[in-house]
Protein backbone atom coordinates (compact mmCIF):
# COMPACT_ATOMS: atom_id res chain seq x y z
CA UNK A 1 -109.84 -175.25 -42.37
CA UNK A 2 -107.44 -174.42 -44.85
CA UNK A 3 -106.18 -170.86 -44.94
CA UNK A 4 -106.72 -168.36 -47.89
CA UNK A 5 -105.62 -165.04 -48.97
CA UNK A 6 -108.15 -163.00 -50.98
CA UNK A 7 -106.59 -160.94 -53.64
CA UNK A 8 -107.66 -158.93 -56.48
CA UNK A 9 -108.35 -160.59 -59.75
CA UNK A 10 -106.03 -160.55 -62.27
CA UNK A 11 -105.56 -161.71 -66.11
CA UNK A 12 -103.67 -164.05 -65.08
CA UNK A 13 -106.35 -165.80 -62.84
CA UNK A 14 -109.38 -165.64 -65.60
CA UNK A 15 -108.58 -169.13 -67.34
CA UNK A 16 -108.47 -170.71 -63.70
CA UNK A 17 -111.62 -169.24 -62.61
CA UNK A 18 -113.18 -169.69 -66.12
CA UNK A 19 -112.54 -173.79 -65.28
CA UNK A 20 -113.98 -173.17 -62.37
CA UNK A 21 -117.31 -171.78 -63.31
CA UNK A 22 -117.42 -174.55 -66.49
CA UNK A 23 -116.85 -177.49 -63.32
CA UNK A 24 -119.71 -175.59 -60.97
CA UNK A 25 -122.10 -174.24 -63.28
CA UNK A 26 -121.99 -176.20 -66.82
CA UNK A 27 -122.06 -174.79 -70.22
CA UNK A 28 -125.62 -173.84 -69.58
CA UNK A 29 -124.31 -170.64 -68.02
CA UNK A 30 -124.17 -168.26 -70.42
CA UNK A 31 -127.64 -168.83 -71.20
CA UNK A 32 -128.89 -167.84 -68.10
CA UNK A 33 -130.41 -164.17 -67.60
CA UNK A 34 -127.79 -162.94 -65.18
CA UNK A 35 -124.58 -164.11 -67.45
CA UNK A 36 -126.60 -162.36 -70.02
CA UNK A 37 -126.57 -158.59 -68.05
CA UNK A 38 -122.65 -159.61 -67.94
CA UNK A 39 -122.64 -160.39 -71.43
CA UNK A 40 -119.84 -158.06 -73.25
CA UNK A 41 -118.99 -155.87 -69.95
CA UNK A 42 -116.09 -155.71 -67.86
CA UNK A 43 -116.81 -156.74 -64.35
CA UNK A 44 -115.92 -153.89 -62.14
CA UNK A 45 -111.73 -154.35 -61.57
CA UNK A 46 -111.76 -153.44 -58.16
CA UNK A 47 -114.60 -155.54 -56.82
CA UNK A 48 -113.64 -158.70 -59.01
CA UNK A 49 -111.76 -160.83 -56.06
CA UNK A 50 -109.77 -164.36 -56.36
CA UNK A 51 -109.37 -166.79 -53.63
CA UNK A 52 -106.06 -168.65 -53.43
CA UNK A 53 -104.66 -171.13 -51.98
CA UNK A 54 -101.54 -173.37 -51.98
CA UNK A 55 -100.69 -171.54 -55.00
CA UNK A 56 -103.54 -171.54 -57.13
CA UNK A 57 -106.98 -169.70 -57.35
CA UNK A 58 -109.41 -171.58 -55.68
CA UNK A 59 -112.18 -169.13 -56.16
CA UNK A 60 -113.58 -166.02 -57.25
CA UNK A 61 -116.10 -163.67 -57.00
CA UNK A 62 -117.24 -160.88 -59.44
CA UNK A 63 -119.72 -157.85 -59.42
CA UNK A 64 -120.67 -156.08 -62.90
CA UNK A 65 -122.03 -152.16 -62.59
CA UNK A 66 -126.00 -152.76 -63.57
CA UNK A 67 -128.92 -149.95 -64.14
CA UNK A 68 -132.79 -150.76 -62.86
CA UNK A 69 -134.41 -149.27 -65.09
CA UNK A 70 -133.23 -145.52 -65.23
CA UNK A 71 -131.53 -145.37 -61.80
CA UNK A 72 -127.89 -146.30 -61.22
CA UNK A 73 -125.58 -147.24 -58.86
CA UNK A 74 -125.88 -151.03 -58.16
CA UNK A 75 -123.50 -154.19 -58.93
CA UNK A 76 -124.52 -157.44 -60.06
CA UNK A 77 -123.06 -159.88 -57.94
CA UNK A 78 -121.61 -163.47 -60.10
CA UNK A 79 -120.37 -165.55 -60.72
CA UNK A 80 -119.38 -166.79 -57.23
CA UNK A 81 -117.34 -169.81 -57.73
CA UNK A 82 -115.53 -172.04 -55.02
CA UNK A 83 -113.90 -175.14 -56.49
CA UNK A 84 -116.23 -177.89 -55.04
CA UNK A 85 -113.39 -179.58 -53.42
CA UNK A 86 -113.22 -176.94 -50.74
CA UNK A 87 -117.06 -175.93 -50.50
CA UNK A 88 -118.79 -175.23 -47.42
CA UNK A 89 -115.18 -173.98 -45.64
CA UNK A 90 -116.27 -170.09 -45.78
CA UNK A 91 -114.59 -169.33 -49.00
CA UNK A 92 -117.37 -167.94 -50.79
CA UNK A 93 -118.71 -166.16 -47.43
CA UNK A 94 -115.48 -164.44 -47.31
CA UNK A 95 -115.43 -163.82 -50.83
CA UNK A 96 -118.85 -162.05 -50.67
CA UNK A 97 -118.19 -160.49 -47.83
CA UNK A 98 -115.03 -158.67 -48.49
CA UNK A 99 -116.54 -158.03 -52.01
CA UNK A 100 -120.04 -155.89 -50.13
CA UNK A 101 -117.65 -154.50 -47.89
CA UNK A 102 -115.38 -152.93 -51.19
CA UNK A 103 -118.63 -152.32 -53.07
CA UNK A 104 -120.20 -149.98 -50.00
CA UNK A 105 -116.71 -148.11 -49.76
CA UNK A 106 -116.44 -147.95 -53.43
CA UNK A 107 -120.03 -145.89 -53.36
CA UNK A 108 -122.32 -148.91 -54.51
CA UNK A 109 -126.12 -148.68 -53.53
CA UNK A 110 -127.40 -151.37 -53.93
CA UNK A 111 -126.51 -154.98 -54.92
CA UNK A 112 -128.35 -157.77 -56.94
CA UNK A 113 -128.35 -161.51 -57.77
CA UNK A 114 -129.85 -164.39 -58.87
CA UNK A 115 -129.27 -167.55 -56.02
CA UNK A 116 -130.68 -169.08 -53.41
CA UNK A 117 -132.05 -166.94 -50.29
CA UNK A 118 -130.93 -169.74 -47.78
CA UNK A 119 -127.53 -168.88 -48.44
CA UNK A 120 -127.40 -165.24 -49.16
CA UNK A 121 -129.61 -163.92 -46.38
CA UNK A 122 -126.62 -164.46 -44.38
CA UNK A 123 -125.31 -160.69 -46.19
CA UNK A 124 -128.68 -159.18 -45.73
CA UNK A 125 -130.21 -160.07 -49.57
CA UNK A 126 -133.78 -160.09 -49.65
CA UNK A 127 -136.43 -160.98 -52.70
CA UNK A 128 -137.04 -158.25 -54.56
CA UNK A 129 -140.43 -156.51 -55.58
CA UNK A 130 -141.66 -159.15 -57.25
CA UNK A 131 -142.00 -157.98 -60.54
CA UNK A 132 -140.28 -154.38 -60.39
CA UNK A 133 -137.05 -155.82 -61.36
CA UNK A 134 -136.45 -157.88 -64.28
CA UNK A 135 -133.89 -159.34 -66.17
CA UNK A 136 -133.69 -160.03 -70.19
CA UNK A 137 -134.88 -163.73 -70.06
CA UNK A 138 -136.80 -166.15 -67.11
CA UNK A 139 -135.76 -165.68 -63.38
CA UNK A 140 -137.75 -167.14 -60.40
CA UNK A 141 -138.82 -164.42 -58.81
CA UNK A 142 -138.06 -165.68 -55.19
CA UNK A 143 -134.45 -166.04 -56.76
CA UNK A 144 -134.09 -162.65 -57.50
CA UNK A 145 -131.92 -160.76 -54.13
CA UNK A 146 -131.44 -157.42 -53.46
CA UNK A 147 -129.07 -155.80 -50.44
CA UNK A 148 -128.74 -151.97 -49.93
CA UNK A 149 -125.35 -150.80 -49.61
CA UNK A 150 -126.65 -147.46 -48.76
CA UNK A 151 -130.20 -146.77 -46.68
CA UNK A 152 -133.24 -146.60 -49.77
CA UNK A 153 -131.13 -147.39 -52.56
CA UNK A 154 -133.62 -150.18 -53.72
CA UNK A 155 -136.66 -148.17 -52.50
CA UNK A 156 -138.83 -148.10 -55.67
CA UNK A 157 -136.53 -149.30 -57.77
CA UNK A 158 -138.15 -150.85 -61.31
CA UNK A 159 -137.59 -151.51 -64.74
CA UNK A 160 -134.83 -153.75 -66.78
CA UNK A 161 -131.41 -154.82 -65.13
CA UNK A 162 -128.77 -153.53 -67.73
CA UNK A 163 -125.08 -153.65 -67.46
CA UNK A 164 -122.90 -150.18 -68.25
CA UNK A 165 -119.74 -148.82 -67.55
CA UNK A 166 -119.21 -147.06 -64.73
């Protein structure tokens, strides 16, 4: 395996990870309801983490502040992005990891994202009340993860996922 070091985002990093997300996800990303939440707000600084190695970002992960409905306290989790050339090395487990570990100390709740249960159960996401929790355009429902950072954070949680600064 090929060693990392996972380091806070910065500027600097943006136009490598941007190339990364445009390789992994298309231009058909911003369309998509969770890029949407993220439209126009700053990911939350201390959560958004890069990935390097050999010099050069080779990852990232990011987690925007989000209300349910009325009732804050939770993070988005996305874009995860691991340049395909190194995939399925435990980059982006470490990345998420280290990210859930931050958000918990930090005082998150609760965390949210669209992807695939397969791979996220691994962190302890699990589908959501299906439909409690929406987002402003189409999501599959069994898509749609939750993890609590803190016990009953998600308990009755409804209504429309907005972004906002903390």
């Amino acid at each position: 395996m090929t060693t990392f070091d996972i380091r806070p985002e910065t500027e600097t990093d943006i136009p490598a990870l941007n190339a990364l997300s445009e390789s992994a996800f298309g231009p058909g990303r911003f369309a998509r309801s969770a890029y949407r939440v993220r439209e126009g707000v700053a990911p939350v600084a201390a959560l958004s983490l890069t990935a390097w190695s050999e010099g050069r970002v080779a990852g990232g992960v990011r987690f925007t502040a989000i209300r349910v409905g009325e009732r804050d306290g939770g993070l988005l989790l996305g874009p995860l992005v691991v340049d395909p050339v190194l995939a399925g090395k435990g980059w982006g487990r470490a990345l998420v990891e280290e990210g859930l570990a931050r958000a918990r100390e930090a005082g998150f709740g609760f965390v949210l994202l669209v992807g695939d249960m397969p791979y996220y159960a691994r962190f302890g996401f699990q589908p959501t009340a299906q439909g409690a929790i929406t987002l402003p355009g189409p999501v599959d429902p069994a898509r749609l993860l939750g993890v609590e950072l803190a016990e009953g954070a998600l308990e009755g949680a409804a209504g429309q996922v907005r972004a906002y600064t903390a």
